[in-house]
Protein backbone atom coordinates (compact mmCIF):
# COMPACT_ATOMS: atom_id res chain seq x y z
CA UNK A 1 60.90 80.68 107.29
CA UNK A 2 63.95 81.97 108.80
CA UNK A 3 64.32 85.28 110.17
CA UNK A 4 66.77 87.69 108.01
CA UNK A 5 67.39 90.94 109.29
CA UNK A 6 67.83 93.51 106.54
CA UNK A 7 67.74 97.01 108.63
CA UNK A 8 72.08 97.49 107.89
CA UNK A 9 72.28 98.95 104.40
CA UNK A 10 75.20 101.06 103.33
CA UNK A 11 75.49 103.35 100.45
CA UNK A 12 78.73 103.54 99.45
CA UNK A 13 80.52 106.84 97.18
CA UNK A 14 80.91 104.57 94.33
CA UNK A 15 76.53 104.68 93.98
CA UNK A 16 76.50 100.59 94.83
CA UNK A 17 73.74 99.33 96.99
CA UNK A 18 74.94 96.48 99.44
CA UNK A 19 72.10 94.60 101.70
CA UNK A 20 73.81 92.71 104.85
CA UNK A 21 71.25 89.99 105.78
CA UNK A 22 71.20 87.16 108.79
CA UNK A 23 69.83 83.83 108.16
CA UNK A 24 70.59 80.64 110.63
CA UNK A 25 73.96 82.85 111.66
CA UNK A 26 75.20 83.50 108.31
CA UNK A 27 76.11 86.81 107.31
CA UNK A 28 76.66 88.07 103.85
CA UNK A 29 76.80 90.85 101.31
CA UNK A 30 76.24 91.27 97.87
CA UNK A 31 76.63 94.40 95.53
CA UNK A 32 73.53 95.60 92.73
CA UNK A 33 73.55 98.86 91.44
CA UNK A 34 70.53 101.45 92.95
CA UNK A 35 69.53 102.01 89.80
CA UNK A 36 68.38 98.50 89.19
CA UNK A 37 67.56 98.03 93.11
CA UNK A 38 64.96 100.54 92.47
CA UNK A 39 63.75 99.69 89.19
CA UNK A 40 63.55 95.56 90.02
CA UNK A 41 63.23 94.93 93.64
CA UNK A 42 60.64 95.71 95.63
CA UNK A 43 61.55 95.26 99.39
CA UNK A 44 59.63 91.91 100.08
CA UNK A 45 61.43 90.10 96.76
CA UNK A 46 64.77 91.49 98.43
CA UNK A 47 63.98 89.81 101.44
CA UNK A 48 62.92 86.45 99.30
CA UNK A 49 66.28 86.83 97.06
CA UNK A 50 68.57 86.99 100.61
CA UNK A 51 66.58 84.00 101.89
CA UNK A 52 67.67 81.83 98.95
CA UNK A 53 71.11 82.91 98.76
CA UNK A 54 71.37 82.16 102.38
CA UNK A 55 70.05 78.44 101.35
CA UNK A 56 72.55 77.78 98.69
CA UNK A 57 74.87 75.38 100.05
CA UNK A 58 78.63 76.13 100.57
CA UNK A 59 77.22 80.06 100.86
CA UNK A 60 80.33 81.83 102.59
CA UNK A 61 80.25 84.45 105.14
CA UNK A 62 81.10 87.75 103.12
CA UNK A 63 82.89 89.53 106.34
CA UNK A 64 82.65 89.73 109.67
CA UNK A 65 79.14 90.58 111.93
CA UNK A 66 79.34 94.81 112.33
CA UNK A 67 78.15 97.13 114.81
CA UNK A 68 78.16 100.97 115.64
CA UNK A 69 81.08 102.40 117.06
CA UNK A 70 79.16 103.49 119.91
CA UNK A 71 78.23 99.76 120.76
CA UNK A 72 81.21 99.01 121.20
CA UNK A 73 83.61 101.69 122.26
CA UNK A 74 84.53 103.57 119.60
CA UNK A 75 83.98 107.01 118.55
CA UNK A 76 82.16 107.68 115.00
CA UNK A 77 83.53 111.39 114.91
CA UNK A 78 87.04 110.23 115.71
CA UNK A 79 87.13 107.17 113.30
CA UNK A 80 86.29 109.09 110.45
CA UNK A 81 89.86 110.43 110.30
CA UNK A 82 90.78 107.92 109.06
CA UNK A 83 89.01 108.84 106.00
CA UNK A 84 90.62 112.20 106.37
CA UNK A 85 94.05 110.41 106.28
CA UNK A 86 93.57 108.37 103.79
CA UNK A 87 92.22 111.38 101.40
CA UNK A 88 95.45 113.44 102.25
CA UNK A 89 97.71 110.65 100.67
CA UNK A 90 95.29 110.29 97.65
CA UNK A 91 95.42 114.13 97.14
CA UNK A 92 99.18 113.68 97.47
CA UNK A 93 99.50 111.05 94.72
CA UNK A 94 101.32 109.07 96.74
CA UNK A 95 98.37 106.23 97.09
CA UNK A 96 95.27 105.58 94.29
CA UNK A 97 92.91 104.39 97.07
CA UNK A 98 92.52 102.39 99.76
CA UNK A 99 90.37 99.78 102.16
CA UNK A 100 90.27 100.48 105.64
CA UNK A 101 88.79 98.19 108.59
CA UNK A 102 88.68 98.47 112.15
CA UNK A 103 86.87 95.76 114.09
CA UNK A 104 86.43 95.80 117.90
CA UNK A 105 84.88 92.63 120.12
CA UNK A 106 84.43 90.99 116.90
CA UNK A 107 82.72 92.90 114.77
CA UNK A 108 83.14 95.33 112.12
CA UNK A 109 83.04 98.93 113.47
CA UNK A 110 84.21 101.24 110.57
CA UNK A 111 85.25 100.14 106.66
CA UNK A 112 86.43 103.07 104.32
CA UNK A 113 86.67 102.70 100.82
CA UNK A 114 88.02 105.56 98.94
CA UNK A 115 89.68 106.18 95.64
CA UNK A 116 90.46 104.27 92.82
CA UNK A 117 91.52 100.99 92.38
CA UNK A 118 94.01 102.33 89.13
CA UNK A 119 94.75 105.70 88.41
CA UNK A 120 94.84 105.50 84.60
CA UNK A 121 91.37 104.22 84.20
CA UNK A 122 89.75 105.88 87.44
CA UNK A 123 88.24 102.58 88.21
CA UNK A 124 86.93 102.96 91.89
CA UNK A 125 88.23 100.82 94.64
CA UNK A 126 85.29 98.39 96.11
CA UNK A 127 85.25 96.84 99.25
CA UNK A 128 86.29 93.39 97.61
CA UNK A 129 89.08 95.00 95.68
CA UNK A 130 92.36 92.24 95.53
CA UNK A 131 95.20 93.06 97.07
CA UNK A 132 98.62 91.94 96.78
CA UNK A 133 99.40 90.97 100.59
CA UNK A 134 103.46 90.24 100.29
CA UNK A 135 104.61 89.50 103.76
CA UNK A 136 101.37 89.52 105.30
CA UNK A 137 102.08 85.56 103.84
CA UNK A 138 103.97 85.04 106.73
CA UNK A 139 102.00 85.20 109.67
CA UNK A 140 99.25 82.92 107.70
CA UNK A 141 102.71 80.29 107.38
CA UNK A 142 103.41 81.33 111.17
CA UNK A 143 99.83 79.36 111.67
CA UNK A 144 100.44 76.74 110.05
CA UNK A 145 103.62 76.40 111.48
CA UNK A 146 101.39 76.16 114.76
CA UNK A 147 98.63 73.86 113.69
CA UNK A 148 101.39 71.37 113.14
CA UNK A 149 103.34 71.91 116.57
CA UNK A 150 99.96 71.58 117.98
CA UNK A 151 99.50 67.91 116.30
CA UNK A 152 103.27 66.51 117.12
CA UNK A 153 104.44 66.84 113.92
CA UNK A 154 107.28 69.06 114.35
CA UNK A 155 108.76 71.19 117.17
CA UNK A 156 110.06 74.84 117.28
CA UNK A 157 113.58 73.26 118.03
CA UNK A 158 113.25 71.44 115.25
CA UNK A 159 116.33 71.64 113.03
CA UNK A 160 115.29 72.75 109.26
CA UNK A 161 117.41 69.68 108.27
CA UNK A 162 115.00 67.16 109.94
CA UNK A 163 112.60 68.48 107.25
CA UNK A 164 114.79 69.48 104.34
CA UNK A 165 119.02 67.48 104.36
CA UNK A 166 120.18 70.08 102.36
CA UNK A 167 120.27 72.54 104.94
CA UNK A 168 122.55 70.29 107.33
CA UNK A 169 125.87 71.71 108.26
CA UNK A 170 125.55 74.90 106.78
CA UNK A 171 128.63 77.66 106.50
CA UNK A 172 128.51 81.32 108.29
CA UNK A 173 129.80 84.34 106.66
CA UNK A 174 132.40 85.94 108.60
CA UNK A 175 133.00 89.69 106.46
CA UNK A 176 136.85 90.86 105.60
CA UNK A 177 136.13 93.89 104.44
CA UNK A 178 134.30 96.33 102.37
CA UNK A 179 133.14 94.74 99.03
CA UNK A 180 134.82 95.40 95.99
CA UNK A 181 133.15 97.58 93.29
CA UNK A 182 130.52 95.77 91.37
CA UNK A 183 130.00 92.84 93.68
CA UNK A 184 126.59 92.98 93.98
CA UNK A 185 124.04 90.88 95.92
CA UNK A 186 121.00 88.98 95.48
CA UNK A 187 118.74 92.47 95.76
CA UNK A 188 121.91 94.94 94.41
CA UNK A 189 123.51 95.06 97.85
CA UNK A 190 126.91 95.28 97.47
CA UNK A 191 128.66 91.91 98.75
CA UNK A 192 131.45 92.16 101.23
CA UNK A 193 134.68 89.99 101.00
CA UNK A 194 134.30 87.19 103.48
CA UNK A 195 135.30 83.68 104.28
CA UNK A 196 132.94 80.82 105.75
CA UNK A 197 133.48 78.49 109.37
CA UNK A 198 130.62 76.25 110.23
CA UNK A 199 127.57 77.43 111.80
CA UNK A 200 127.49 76.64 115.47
CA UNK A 201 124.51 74.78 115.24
CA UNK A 202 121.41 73.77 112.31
CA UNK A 203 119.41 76.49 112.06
CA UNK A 204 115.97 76.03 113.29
CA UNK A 205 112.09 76.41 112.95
CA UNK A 206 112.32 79.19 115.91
CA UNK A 207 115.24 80.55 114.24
CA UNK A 208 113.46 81.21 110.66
CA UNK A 209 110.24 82.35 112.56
CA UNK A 210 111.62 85.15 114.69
CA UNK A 211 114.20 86.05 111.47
CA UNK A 212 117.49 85.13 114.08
CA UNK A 213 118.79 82.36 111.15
CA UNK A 214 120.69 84.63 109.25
CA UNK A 215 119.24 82.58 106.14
CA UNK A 216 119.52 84.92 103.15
CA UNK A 217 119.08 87.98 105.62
CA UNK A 218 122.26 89.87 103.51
CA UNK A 219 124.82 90.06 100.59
CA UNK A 220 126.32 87.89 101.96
CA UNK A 221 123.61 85.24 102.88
CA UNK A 222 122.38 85.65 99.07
CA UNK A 223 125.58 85.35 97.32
CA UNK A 224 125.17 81.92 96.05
CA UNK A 225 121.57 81.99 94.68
CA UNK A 226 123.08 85.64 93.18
CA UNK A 227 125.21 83.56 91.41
CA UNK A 228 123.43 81.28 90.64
CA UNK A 229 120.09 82.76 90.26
CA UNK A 230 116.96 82.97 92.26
CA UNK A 231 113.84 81.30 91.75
CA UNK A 232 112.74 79.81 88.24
CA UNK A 233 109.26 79.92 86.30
CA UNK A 234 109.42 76.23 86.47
CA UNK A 235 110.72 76.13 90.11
CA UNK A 236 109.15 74.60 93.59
CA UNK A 237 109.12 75.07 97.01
CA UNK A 238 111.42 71.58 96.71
CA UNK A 239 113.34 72.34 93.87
CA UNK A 240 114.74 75.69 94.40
CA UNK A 241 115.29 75.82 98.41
CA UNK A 242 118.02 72.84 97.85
CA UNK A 243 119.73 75.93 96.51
CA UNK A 244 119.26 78.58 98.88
CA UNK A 245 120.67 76.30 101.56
CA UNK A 246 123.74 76.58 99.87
CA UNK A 247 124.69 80.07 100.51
CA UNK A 248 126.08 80.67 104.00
CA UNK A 249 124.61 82.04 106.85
CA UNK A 250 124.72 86.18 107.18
CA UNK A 251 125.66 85.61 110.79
CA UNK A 252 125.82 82.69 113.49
CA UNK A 253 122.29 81.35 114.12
CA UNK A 254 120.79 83.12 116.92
CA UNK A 255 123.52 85.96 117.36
CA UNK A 256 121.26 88.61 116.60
CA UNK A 257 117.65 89.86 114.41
CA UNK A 258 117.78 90.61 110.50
CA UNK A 259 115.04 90.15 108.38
CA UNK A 260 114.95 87.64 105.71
CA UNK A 261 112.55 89.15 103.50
CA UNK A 262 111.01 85.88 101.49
CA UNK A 263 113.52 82.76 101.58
CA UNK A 264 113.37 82.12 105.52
CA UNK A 265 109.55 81.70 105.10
CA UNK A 266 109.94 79.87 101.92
CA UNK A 267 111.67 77.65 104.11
CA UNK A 268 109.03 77.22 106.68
CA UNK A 269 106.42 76.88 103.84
CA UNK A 270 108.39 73.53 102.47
CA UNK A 271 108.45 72.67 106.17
CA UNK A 272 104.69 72.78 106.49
CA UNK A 273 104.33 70.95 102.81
CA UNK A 274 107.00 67.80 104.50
CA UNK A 275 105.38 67.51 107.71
CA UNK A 276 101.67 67.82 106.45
CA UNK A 277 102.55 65.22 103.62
CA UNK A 278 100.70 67.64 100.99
CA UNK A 279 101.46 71.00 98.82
CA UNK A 280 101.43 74.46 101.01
CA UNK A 281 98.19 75.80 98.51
CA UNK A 282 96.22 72.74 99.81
CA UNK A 283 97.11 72.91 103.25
CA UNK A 284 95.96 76.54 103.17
CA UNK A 285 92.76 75.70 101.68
CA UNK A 286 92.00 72.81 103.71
CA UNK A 287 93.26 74.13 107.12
CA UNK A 288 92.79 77.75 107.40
CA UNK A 289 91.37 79.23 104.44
CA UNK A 290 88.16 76.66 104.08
CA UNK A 291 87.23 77.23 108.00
CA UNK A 292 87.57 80.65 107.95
CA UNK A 293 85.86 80.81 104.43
CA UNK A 294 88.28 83.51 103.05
CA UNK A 295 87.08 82.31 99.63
CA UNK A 296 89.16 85.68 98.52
CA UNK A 297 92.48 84.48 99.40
CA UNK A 298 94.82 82.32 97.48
CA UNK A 299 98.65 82.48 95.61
CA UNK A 300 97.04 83.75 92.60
CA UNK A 301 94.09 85.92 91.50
CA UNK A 302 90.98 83.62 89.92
CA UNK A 303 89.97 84.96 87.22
CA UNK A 304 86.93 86.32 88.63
CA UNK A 305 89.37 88.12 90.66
CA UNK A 306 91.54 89.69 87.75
CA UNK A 307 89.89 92.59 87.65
CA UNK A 308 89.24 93.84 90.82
CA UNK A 309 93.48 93.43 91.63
CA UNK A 310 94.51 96.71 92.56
CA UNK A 311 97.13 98.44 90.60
CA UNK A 312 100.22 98.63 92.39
CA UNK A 313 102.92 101.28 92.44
CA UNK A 314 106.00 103.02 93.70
CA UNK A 315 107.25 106.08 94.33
CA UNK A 316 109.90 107.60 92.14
CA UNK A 317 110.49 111.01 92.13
CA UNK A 318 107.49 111.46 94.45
CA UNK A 319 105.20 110.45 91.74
CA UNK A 320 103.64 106.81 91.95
CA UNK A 321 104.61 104.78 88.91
CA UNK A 322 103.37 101.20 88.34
CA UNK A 323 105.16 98.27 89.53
CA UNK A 324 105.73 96.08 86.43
CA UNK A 325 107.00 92.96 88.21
CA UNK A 326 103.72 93.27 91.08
CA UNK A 327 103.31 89.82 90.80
CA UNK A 328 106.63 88.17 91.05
CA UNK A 329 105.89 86.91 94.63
CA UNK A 330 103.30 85.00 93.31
CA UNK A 331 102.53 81.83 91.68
CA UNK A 332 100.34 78.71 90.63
CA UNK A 333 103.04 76.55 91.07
CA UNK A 334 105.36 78.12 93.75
CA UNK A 335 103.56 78.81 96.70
CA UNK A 336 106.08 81.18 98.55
CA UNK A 337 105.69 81.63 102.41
CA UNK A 338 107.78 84.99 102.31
CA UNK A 339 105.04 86.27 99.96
CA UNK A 340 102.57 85.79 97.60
CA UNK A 341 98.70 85.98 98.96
CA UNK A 342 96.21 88.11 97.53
CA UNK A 343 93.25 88.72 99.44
CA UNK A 344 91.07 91.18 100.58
CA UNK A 345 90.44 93.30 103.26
CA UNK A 346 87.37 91.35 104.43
CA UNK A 347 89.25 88.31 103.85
CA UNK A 348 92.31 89.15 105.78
CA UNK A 349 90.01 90.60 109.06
CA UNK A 350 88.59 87.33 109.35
CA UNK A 351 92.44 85.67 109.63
CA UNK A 352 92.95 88.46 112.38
CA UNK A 353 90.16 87.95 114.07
CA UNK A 354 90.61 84.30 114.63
CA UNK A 355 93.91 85.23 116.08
CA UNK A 356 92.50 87.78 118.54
CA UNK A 357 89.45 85.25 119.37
CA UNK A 358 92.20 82.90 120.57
CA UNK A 359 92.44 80.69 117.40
CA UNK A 360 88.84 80.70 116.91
CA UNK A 361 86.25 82.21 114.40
CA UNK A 362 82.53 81.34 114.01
CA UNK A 363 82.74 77.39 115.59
CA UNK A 364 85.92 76.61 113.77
CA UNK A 365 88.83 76.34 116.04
CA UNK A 366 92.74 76.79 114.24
CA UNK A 367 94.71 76.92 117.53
CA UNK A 368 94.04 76.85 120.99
CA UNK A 369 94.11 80.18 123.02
CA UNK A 370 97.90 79.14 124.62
CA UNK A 371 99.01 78.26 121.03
CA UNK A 372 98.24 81.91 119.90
CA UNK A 373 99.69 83.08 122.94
CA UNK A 374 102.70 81.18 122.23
CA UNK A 375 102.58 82.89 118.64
CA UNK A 376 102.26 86.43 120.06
CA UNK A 377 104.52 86.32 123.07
CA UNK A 378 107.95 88.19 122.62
CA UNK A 379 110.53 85.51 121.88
CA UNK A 380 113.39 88.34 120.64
CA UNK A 381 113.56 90.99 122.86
CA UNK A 382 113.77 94.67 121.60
CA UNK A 383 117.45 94.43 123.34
CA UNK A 384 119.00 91.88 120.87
CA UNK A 385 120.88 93.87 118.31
CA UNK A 386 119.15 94.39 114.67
CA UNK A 387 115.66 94.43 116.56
CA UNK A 388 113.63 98.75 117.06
CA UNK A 389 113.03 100.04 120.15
CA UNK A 390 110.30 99.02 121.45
CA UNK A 391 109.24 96.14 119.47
CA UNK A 392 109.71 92.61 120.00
CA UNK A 393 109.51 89.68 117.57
CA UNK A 394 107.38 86.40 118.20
CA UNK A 395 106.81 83.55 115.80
CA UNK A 396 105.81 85.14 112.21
CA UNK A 397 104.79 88.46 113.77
CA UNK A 398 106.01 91.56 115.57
CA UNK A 399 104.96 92.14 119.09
CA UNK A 400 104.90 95.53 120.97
CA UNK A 401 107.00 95.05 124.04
CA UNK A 402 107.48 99.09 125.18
CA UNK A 403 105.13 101.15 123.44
CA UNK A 404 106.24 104.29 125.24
CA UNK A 405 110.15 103.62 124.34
CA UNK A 406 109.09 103.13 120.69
CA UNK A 407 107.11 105.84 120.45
CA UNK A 408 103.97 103.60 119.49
CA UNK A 409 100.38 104.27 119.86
CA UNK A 410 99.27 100.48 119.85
CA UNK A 411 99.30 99.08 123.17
CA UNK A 412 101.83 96.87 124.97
CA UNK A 413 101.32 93.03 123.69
CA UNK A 414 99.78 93.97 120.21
CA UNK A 415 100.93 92.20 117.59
CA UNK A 416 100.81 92.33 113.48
CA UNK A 417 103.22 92.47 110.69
CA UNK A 418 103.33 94.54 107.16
CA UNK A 419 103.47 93.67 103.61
CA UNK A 420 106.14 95.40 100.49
CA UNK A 421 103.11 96.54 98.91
CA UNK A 422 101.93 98.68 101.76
CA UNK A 423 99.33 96.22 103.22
CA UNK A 424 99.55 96.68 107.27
CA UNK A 425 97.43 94.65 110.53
CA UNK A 426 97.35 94.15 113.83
CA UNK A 427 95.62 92.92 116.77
CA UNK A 428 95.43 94.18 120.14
CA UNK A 429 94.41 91.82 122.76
CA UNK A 430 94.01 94.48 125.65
CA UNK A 431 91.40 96.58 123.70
CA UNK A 432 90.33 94.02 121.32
CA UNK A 433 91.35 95.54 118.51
CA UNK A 434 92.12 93.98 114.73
CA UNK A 435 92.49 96.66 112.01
CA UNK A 436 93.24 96.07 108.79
CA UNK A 437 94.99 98.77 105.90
CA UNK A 438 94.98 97.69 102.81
CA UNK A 439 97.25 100.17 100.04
CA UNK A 440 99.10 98.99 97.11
CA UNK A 441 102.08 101.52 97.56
CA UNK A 442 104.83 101.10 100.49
CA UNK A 443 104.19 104.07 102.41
CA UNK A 444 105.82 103.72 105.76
CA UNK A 445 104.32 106.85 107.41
CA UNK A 446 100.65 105.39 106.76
CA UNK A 447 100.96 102.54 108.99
CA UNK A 448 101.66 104.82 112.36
CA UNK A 449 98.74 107.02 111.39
CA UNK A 450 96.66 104.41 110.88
CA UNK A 451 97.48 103.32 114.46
CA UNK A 452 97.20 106.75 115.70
CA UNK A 453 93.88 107.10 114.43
CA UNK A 454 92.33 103.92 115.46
CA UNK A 455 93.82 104.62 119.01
CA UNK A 456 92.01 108.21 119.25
CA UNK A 457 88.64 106.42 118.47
CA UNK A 458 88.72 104.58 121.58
CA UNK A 459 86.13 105.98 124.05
CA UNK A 460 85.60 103.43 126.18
C-alpha cells in the first residue's frame, strides 16, 4: 500500500476540517465538516478514504505541496499581517473577504481565508471560493502567445494582419482639439476632434503584448465600435474583432505605453485561436490548464462552481455596492483574452508557479526557462512616456525595473499583473516568491500592502 502522510491538518475559522494527504506524489485536499469527521471517521478509515481518492483516475492536485514558514525563509509572526491587513479593509467595508497565498521555493507557506464570500447572506469565503480574475486573463494569453512562438507558429514581429486581414493598413488618430460636449467614448471618455493618416507600420504581436499598439487604448481608438457598438451576446472572437480593427489607432504604433484594457488581448486571443487551428477555451484546456490541472479555471463558472463565485462590488460613496454587470467579461461563447477567467486562488498559484519554476510545474513543461525569461524581461522601459516610475512592461505582464525609484517593495525583476476586480500576483525570481490576492473589489492600496507585507516576512 502506498504511503500517505496525513500529519498537515488545518482548522480553518469557518469550523471545516481539511486532511492534506501524499500518495505516489499527489497532493490533495478535501473539505468535511468536524462534526461529521468526529462522529464517522475514525483515523485508520480516514487514512483508507485518502488512499482511494488518491486511486481514482484523473484525481487532480488540489494546490500546491506546503511547508512552514520557517522551512523556508519566512517569518510566521510577520506573515500573519497579512491577516491583520486584510481584517482592517473588512472592518472598513471596503472588501467582504478575501484569499491570500504566499508560496516560497515552491510550496505553500501561508493561505488566509477571512470573511465572507457575500455580505448580504454572510456566507463565509472558503479556500476554493471563485473569483472573477479580469485581466489576470492576460498573462495566461501572454503564455500562450509563447507556447506558439516556441513551436514556429508565429513570431513577436508578427504583424496582427498575418493572422487577422482586417487589421491591415490601419488609420492613426491625430487629436484637433478638445472634444465637443457629449461626444463620448467607448467607456464615457469624452472623444476629441481628430483626423486619421496611416499608421506607420501594422501593428504587431509585440505591440499588443507590451500595450505600445494604441489599439482601442482611448476615445479616440474606441470611437468606431462606440458607434457602432461593442461586443454582442451572439458575438466571437472572429466576428466582432473585424470591427474593432476599424477604429483608428490612439497613437502611432510604438510611440509610446497606454493600456488597452480588453480589445488588444482579445486580439492576441484570436491570434492564438488562427495559429493553433482551434477555439482559445480548448487551447487553454488542452495546453495549460489540463497540465497544470487548474480544474478551477475556465471562461465561465460550472455549475458546481455557481455558488462558491464571490460577490463582487464597488465602491460608491465609500460603501461597497454590488456590481450588477460582474460578469460581462465573461462568456461560453466569447472567450475574451482582455478578461474573463474565473479561478481560484489555488488555481491561479499553480499558473504562477510554473512561471517562477521556469515554465515548469510537477513534470509538465509549458515553456522553457529562456522563453519565460523572454516573457519577464523589460521590453518598455519605465522611460517611454505613458509607462510609472519604476516599472517596466514585458510581454502580458509588468516587470519591476527600479524598485527604489518607484517606491516598490518587490524586488528588481519581479513580475505580475492585476485584475478590475481587485485580483493581484506576482512572482519574484530573486527570492522565489509567487503570492497570490484574491478580492472582488478594486482596491488599489491593497495590492502595495500586500507586497509590503510579504516582503517583511522574509527572514532569510
Amino acid at each position: 500500500m502506498p504511503q500517505v502522510d496525513t500529519t498537515e491538518i488545518q482548522y480553518t475559522r469557518q469550523k471545516t476540517f481539511y486532511g492534506i494527504g501524499v500518495c505516489d506524489s499527489i497532493a490533495f485536499e478535501f473539505p468535511i465538516s468536524l462534526e461529521d469527521l468526529l462522529m464517522h471517521l475514525g483515523r485508520s478509515f480516514r487514512l483508507l478514504i485518502f488512499v482511494a481518492l488518491a486511486a481514482l483516475p484523473g484525481f487532480a492536485a488540489a494546490h500546491l505541496p506546503s511547508a512552514k514558514p520557517d522551512a523556508v525563509g519566512l517569518s510566521q509572526e510577520r506573515l500573519d499581517r497579512i491577516r491583520t491587513l486584510v481584517k482592517k479593509h473588512i472592518d472598513a467595508g471596503e472588501i467582504s473577504g478575501a484569499v491570500m497565498l504566499v508560496a516560497r521555493k515552491g510550496q505553500i507557506a501561508y493561505l488566509d481565508v477571512q470573511g465572507t464570500m457575500d455580505v448580504d447572506s454572510k456566507k463565509p469565503m472558503a479556500r476554493d471560493s471563485v473569483f472573477r480574475m479580469a485581466s489576470m486573463t492576460k498573462p495566461v494569453i501572454g503564455t500562450s502567445i509563447m507556447m506558439l512562438l516556441e513551436e514556429g507558429k508565429l513570431r513577436l514581429t508578427d504583424p496582427i494582419s498575418r493572422f487577422i486581414p482586417e487589421f491591415k493598413n490601419q488609420q492613426t488618430a491625430i487629436q484637433q482639439g478638445p472634444g465637443a460636449p457629449g461626444a463620448a467614448g467607448a467607456r464615457g471618455n469624452v472623444t476629441p476632434n481628430f483626423y486619421t493618416v496611416p499608421a506607420v507600420r501594422d501593428i504587431t504581436i509585440k505591440d499588443l503584448s507590451t500595450h505600445t499598439s494604441g489599439l482601442s487604448s482611448g476615445p479616440m481608438g474606441q470611437s468606431v465600435v462606440a458607434k457602432e457598438g461593442r461586443r454582442r451576446p451572439e458575438d466571437t472572437l472572429a466576428t466582432y474583432l473585424p470591427r474593432v480593427a476599424r477604429s483608428p489607432l490612439e497613437f502611432q504604433p510604438g510611440a509610446r505605453w497606454m493600456y488597452s484594457a480588453s480589445d488588444g488581448f482579445d486580439v492576441l486571443a484570436r491570434v492564438v485561436e488562427v495559429a493553433a487551428e482551434m477555439p482559445l477555451n480548448q487551447f487553454l484546456k488542452q495546453r495549460i490548464f489540463g497540465p497544470l490541472e487548474m480544474t478551477e479555471t475556465s471562461h465561465w463558472p460550472s455549475d458546481a462552481q455557481m455558488p462558491r463565485l464571490v460577490t463582487a462590488y464597488t465602491l460608491t460613496g465609500g460603501k461597497m455596492v454590488k456590481n450588477e454587470n460582474s460578469m460581462s467579461m465573461s462568456s461560453k461563447i466569447y472567450f475574451a483574452g482582455g478578461g474573463g477567467l474565473v479561478s481560484t486562488a489555488d488555481d491561479y498559484a499553480k499558473f504562477a508557479q510554473m512561471l517562477a519554476n521556469g515554465g515548469e510545474l510537477n513534470g509538465k513543461r509549458l515553456l522553457s526557462p529562456r522563453t519565460v525569461k523572454l516573457m519577464s524581461s523589460i521590453h518598455i522601459p519605465a522611460s517611454l512616456p505613458g509607462r510609472t516610475a519604476g516599472e517596466g512592461f514585458g510581454l502580458s505582464v509588468r516587470v519591476i525595473e527600479d524598485a527604489i525609484n518607484g517606491n516598490h517593495r518587490v524586488s528588481d525583476g519581479s513580475f505580475g499583473w492585476s485584475g478590475a476586480y481587485g485580483t493581484h500576483f506576482w512572482v519574484d525570481p530573486k527570492e522565489e516568491i509567487v503570492a497570490v490576492m484574491m478580492i472582488q473589489t478594486p482596491i488599489r492600496e491593497m495590492r502595495p500592502e500586500f507586497e509590503n507585507a510579504v516582503m517583511q516576512a522574509i527572514i532569510k
